[in-house]
C-alpha atoms as a PDB file:
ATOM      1  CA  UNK A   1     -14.489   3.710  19.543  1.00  0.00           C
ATOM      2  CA  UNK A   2     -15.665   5.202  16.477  1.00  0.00           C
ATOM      3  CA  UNK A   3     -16.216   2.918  13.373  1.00  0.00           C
ATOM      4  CA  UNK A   4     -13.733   5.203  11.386  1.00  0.00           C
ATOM      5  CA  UNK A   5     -11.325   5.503  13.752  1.00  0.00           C
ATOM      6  CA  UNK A   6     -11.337   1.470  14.143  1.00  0.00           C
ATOM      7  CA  UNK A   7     -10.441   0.722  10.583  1.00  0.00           C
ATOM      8  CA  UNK A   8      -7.825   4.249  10.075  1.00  0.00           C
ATOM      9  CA  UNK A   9      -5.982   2.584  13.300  1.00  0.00           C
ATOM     10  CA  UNK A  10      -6.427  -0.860  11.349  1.00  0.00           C
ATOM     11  CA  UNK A  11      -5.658   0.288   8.304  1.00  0.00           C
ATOM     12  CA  UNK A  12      -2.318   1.822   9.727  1.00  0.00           C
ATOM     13  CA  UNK A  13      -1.594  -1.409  11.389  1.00  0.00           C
ATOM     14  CA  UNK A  14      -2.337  -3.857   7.806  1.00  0.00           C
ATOM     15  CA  UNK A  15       0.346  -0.797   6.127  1.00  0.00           C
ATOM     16  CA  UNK A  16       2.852  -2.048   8.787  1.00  0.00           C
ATOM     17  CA  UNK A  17       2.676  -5.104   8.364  1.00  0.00           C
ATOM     18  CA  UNK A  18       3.212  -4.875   5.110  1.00  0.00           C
ATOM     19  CA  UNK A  19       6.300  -3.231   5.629  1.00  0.00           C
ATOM     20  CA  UNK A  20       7.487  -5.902   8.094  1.00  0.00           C
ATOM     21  CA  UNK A  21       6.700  -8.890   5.586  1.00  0.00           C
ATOM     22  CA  UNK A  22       8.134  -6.912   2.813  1.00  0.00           C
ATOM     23  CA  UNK A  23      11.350  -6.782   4.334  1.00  0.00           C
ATOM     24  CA  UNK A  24      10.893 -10.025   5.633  1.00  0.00           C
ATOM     25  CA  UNK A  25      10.854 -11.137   1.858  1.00  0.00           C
ATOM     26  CA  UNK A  26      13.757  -9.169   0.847  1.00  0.00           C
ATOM     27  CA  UNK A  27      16.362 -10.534   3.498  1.00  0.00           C
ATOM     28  CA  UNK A  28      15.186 -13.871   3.595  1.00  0.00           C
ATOM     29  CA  UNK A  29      18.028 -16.712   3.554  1.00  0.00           C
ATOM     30  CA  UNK A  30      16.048 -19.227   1.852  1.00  0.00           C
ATOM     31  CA  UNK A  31      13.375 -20.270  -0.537  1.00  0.00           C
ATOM     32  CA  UNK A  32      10.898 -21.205   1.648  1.00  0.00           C
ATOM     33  CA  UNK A  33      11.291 -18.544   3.897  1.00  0.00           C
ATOM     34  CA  UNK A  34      11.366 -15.958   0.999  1.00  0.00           C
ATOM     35  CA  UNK A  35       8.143 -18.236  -0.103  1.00  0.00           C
ATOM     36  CA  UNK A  36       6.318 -16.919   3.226  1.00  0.00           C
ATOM     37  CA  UNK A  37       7.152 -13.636   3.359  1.00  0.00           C
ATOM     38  CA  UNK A  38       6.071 -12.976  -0.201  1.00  0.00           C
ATOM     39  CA  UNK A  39       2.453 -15.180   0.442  1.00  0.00           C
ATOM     40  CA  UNK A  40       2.286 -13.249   3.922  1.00  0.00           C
ATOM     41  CA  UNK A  41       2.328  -9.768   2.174  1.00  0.00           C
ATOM     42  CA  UNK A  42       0.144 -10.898  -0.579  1.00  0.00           C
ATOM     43  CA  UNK A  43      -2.832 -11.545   2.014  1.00  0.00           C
ATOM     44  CA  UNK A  44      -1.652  -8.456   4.176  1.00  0.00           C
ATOM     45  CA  UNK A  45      -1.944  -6.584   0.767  1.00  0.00           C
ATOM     46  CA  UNK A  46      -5.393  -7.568   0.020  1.00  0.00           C
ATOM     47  CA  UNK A  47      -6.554  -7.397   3.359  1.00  0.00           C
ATOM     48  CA  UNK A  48      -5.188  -3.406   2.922  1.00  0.00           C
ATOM     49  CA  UNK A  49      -6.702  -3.251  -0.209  1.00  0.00           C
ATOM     50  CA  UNK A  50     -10.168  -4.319   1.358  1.00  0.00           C
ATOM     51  CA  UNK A  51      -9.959  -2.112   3.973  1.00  0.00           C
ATOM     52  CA  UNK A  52      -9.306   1.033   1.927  1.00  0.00           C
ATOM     53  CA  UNK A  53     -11.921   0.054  -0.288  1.00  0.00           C
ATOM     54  CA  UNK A  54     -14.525   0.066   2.530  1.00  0.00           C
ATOM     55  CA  UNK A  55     -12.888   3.185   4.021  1.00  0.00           C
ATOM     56  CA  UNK A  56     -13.412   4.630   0.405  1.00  0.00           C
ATOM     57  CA  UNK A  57     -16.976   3.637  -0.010  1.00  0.00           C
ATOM     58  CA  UNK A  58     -18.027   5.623   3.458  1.00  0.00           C
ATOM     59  CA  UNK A  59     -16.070   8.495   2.239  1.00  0.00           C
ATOM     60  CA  UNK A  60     -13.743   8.134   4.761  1.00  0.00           C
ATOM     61  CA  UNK A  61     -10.144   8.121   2.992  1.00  0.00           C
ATOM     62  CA  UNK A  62     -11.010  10.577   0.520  1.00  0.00           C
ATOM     63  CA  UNK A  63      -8.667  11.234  -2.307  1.00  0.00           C
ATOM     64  CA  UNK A  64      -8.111  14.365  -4.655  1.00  0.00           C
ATOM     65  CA  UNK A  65      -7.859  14.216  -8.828  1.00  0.00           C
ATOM     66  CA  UNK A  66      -4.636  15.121  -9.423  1.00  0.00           C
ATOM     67  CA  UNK A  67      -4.071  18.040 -11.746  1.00  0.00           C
ATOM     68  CA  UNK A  68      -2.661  17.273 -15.720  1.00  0.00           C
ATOM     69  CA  UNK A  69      -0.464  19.247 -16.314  1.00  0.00           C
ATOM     70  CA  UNK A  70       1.260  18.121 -12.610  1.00  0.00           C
ATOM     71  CA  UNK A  71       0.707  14.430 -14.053  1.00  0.00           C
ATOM     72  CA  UNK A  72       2.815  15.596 -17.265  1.00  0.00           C
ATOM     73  CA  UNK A  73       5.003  17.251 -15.756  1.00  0.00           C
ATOM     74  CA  UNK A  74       6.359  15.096 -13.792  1.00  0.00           C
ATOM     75  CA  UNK A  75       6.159  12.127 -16.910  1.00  0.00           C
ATOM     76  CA  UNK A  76       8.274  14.663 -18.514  1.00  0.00           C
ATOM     77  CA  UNK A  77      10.950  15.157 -16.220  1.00  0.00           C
ATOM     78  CA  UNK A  78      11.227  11.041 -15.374  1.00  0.00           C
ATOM     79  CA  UNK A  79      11.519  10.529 -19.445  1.00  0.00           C
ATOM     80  CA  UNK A  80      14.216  13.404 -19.233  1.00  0.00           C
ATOM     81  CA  UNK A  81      16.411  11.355 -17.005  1.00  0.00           C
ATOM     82  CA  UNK A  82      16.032   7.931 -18.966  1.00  0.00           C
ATOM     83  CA  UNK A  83      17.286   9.396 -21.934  1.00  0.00           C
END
């Protein structure tokens, strides 16, 4: 398998994860439990975070700049409905 295919399909797998110990965290009955969850998606986060960083570097995951005047108008219309 190709090295970019290996860490998209692991980087898919460390965003489920995620998900799972997120809600994990959120339903949780007790302290302790809520306690692992929470220290569960903390290293599941950085391990993502690592990941896309690497992904990043080898221009793999390649993001755009998004436009300002998107960027302000969409600050604009999220102030509009706090007021």
């Amino acid at each position: 398998m190709e090295d970019k295919n290996l860490m998209e399909d692991i980087l898919l797998l460390e965003k489920g994860v995620c998900d799972l110990f997120m809600h994990g965290a959120i339903e949780s009955s007790t302290d302790n439990v809520h306690q692992a969850f929470k220290t569960a998606l903390n290293d599941a986060l950085n391990m993502q975070d690592t990941v896309y960083d690497k992904m990043a570097a080898k221009g793999w995951y390649p993001t755009e700049q998004a436009e300002q005047t998107k960027i302000n108008s969409v600050k604009e219309r999220f102030s509009a409905q706090g007021a």
